[in-house]
N, C-alpha and C. Protein backbone atom coordinates (compact mmCIF):
# COMPACT_ATOMS: atom_id res chain seq x y z
N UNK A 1 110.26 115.42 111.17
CA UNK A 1 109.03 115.22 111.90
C UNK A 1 108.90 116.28 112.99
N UNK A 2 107.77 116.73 112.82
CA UNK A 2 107.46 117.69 113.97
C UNK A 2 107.11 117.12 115.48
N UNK A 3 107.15 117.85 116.52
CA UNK A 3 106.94 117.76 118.04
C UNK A 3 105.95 118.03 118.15
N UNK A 4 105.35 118.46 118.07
CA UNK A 4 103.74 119.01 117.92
C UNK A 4 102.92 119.56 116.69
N UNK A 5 102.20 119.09 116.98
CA UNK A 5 100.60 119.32 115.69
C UNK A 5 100.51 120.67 115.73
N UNK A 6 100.73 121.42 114.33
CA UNK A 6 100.68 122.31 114.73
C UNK A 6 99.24 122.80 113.73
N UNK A 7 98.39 121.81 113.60
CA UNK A 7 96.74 121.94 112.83
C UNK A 7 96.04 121.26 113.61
N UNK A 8 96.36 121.03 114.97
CA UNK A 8 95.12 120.55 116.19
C UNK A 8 94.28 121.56 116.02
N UNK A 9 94.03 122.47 115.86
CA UNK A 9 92.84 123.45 115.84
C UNK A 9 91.43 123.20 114.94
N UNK A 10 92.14 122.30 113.89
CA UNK A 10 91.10 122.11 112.76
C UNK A 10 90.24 120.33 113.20
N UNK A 11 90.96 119.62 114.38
CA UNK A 11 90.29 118.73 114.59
C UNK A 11 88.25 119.17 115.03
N UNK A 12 87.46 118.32 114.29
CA UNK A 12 86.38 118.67 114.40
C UNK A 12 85.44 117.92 114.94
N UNK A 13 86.35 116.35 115.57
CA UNK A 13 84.75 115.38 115.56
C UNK A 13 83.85 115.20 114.76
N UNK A 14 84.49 115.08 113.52
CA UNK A 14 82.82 114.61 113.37
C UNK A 14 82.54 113.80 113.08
N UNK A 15 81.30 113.62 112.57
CA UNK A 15 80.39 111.69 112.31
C UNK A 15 80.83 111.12 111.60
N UNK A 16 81.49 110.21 111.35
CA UNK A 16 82.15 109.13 110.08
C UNK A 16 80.84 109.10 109.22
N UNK A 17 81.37 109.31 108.06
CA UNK A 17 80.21 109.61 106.87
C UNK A 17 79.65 107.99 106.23
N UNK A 18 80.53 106.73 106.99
CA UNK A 18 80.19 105.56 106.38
C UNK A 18 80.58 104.93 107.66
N UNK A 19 80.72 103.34 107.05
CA UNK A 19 80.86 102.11 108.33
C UNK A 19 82.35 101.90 107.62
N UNK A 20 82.64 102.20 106.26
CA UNK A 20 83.41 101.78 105.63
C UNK A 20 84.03 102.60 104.84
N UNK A 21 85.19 101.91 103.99
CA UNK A 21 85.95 103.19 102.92
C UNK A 21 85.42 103.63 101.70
N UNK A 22 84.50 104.93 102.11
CA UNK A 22 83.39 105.76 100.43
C UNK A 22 84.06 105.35 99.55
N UNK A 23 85.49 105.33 99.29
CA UNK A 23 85.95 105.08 98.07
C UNK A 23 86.10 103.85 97.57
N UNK A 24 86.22 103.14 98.48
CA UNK A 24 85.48 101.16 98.17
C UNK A 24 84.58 101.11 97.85
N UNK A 25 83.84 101.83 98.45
CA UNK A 25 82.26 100.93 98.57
C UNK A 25 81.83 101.34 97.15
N UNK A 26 82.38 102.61 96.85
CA UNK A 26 81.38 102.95 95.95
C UNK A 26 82.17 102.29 94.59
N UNK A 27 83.21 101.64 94.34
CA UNK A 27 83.74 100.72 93.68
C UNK A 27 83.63 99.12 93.52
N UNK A 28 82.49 99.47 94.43
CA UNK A 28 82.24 97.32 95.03
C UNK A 28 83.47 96.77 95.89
N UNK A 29 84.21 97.41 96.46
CA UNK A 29 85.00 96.96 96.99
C UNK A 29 85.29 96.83 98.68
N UNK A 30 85.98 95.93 99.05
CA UNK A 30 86.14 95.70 100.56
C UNK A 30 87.28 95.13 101.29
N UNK A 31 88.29 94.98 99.94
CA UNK A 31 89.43 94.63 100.67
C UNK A 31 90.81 95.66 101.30
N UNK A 32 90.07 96.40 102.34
CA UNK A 32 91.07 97.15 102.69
C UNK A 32 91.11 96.36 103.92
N UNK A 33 92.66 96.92 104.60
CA UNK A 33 93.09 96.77 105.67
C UNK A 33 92.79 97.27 107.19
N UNK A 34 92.49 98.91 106.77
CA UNK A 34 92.18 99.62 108.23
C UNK A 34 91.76 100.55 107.89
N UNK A 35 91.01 101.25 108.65
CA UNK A 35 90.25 102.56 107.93
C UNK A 35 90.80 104.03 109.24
N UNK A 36 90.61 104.91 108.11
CA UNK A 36 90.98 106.01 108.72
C UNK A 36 89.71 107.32 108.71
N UNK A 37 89.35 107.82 109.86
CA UNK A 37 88.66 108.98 109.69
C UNK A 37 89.41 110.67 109.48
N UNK A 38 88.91 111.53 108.53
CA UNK A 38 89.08 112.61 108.40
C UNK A 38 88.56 113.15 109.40
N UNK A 39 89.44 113.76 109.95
CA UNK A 39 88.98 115.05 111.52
C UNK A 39 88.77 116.13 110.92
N UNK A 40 88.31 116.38 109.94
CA UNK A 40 88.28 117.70 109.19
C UNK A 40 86.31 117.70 109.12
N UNK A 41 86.34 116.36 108.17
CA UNK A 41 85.04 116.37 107.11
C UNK A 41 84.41 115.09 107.50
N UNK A 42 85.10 114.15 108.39
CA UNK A 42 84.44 112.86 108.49
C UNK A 42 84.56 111.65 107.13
N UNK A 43 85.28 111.85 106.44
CA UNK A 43 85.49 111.10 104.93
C UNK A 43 86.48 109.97 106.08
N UNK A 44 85.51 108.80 105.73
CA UNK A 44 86.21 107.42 106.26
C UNK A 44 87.16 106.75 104.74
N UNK A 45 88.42 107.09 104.75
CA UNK A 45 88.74 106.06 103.93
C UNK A 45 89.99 104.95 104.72
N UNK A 46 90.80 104.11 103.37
CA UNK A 46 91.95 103.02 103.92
C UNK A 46 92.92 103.71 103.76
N UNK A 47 93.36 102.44 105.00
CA UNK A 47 94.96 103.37 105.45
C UNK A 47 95.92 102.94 104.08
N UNK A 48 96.99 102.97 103.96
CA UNK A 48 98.24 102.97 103.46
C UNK A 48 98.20 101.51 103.42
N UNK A 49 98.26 100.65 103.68
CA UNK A 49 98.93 99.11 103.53
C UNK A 49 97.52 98.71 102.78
N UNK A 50 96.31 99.20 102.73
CA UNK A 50 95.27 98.95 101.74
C UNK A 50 95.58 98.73 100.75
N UNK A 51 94.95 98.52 99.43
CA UNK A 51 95.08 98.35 98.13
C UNK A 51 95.42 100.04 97.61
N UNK A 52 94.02 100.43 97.72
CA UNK A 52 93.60 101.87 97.15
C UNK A 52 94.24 102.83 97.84
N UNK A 53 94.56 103.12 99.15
CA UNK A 53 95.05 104.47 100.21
C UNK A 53 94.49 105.45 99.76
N UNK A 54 93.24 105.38 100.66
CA UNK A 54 91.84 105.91 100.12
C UNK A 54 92.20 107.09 100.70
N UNK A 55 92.59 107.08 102.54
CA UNK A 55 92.76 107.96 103.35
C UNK A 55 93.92 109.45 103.04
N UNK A 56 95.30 108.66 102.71
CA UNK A 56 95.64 109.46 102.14
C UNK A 56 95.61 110.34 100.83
N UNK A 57 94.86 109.52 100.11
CA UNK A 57 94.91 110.37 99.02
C UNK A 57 94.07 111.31 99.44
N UNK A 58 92.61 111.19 100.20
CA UNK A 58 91.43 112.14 100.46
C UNK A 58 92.18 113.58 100.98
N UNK A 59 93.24 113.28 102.20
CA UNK A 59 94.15 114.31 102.45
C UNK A 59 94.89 115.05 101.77
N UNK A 60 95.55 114.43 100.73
CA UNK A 60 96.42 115.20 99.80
C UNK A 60 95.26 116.28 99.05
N UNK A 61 94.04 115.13 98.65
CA UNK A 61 93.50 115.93 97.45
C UNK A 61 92.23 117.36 98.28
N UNK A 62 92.24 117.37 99.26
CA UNK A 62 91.52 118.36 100.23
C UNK A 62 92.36 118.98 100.64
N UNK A 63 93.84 118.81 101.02
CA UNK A 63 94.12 119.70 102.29
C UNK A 63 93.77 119.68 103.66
N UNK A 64 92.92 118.26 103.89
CA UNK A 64 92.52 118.02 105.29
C UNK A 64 93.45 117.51 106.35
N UNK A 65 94.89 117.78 106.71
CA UNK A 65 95.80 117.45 107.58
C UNK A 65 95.69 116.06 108.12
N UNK A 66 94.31 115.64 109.39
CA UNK A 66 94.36 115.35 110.18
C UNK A 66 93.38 113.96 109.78
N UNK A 67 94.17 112.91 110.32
CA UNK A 67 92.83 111.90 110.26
C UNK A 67 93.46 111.17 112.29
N UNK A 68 92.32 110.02 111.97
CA UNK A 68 92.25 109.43 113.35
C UNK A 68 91.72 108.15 112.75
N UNK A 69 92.37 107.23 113.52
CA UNK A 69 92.19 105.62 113.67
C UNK A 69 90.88 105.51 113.59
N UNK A 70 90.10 105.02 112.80
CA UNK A 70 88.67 104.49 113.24
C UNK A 70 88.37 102.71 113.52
N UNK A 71 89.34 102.40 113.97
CA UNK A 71 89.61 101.30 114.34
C UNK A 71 88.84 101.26 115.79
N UNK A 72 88.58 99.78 116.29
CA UNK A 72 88.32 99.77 118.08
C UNK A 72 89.43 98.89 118.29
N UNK A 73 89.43 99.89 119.77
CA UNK A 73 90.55 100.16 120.85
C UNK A 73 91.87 100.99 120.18
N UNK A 74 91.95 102.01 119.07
CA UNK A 74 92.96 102.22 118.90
C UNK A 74 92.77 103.85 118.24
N UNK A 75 93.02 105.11 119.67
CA UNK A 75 92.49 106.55 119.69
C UNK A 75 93.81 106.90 119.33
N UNK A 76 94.66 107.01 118.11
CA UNK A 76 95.35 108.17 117.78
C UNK A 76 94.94 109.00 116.70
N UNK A 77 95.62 110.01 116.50
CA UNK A 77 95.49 110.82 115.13
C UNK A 77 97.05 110.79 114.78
N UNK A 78 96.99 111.20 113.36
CA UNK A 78 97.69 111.75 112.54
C UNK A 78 97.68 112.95 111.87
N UNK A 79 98.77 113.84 111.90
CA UNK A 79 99.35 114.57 111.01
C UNK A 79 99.90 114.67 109.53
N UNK A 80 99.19 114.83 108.81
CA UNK A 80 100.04 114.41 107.29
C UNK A 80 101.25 115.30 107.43
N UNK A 81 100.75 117.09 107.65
CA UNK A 81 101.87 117.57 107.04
C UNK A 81 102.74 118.27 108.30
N UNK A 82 102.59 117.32 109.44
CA UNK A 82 103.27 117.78 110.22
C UNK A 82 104.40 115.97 110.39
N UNK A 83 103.88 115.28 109.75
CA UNK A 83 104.14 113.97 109.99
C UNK A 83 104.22 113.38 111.09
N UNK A 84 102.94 113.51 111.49
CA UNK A 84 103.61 113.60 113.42
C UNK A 84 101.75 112.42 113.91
N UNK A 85 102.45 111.02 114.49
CA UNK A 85 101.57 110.60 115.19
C UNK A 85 101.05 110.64 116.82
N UNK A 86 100.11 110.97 116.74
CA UNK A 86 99.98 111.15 118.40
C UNK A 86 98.46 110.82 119.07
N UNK A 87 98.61 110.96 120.64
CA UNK A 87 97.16 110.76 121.17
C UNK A 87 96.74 112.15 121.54
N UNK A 88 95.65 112.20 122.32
CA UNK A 88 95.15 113.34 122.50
C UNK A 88 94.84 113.58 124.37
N UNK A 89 95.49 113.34 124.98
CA UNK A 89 94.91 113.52 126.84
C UNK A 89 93.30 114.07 126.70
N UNK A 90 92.18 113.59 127.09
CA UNK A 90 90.94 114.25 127.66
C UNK A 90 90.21 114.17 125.96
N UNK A 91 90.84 113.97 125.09
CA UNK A 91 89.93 113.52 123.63
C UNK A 91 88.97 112.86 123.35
N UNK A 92 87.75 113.42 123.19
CA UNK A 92 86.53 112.09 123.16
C UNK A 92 86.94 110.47 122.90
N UNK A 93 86.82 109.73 123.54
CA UNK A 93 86.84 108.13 122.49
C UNK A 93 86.49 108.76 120.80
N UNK A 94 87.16 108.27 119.90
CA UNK A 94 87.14 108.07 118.76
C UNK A 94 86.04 106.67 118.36
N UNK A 95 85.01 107.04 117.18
CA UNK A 95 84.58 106.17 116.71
C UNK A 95 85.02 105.06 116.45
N UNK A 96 84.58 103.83 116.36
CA UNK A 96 84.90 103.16 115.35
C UNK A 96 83.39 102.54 114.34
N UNK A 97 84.36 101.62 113.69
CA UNK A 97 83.30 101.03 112.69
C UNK A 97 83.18 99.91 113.61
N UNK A 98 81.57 99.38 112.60
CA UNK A 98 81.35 98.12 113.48
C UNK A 98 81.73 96.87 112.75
C-alpha cells in the first residue's frame, strides 16, 4: 500500500451521472449496498460488498484510479492502484445520493 496518491491530479469533481448504480438500474436492479463515485468521469456505481461491484469493475475496465464515497456524511476517496484510502484537507463536500 502506498503513502500517498500518487493520481490525485486526475481527481475532477464531477456530477454523479445518476442517483444510483448505471449498472443496476439499467438491469432493473437495486440491491446494492453503497455506491461509489468515479472522480475521473462521474460513473456512480456499487461498492464491493454489493452483489454486482459495479464500482470496481468500472475502474478496472477504464483505467479510472480514483473513486469517492457517494454516501452522506462519509468524504473519502480511494485509490485502486495505489491501494490507498484517504481524505482530502480543504476538498469540496462530496456528493451524495438522495
Amino acid at each position: 500500500m502506498a503513502d500517498t496518491c500518487t493520481h490525485i491530479n486526475q481527481i475532477a469533481n464531477p456530477e454523479p451521472e445518476s442517483w444510483g448504480c448505471v449498472d443496476c438500474l439499467a438491469m432493473a436492479r437495486e440491491d446494492w449496498v453503497h455506491l461509489r463515485l468515479c472522480e475521473v468521469c462521474g460513473h456512480v456505481g456499487c461498492c464491493d460488498q454489493s452483489p454486482m461491484r459495479h464500482a470496481t469493475a468500472h475502474a478496472h475496465g477504464t483505467d479510472h484510479p480514483l473513486i469517492r464515497s457517494y454516501e452522506p456524511g462519509e468524504d473519502w476517496f480511494y485509490c485502486y492502484p495505489d491501494d490507498l484510502l484517504f481524505e482530502l484537507e480543504g476538498a469540496p463536500p462530496g456528493p451524495s445520493h438522495p
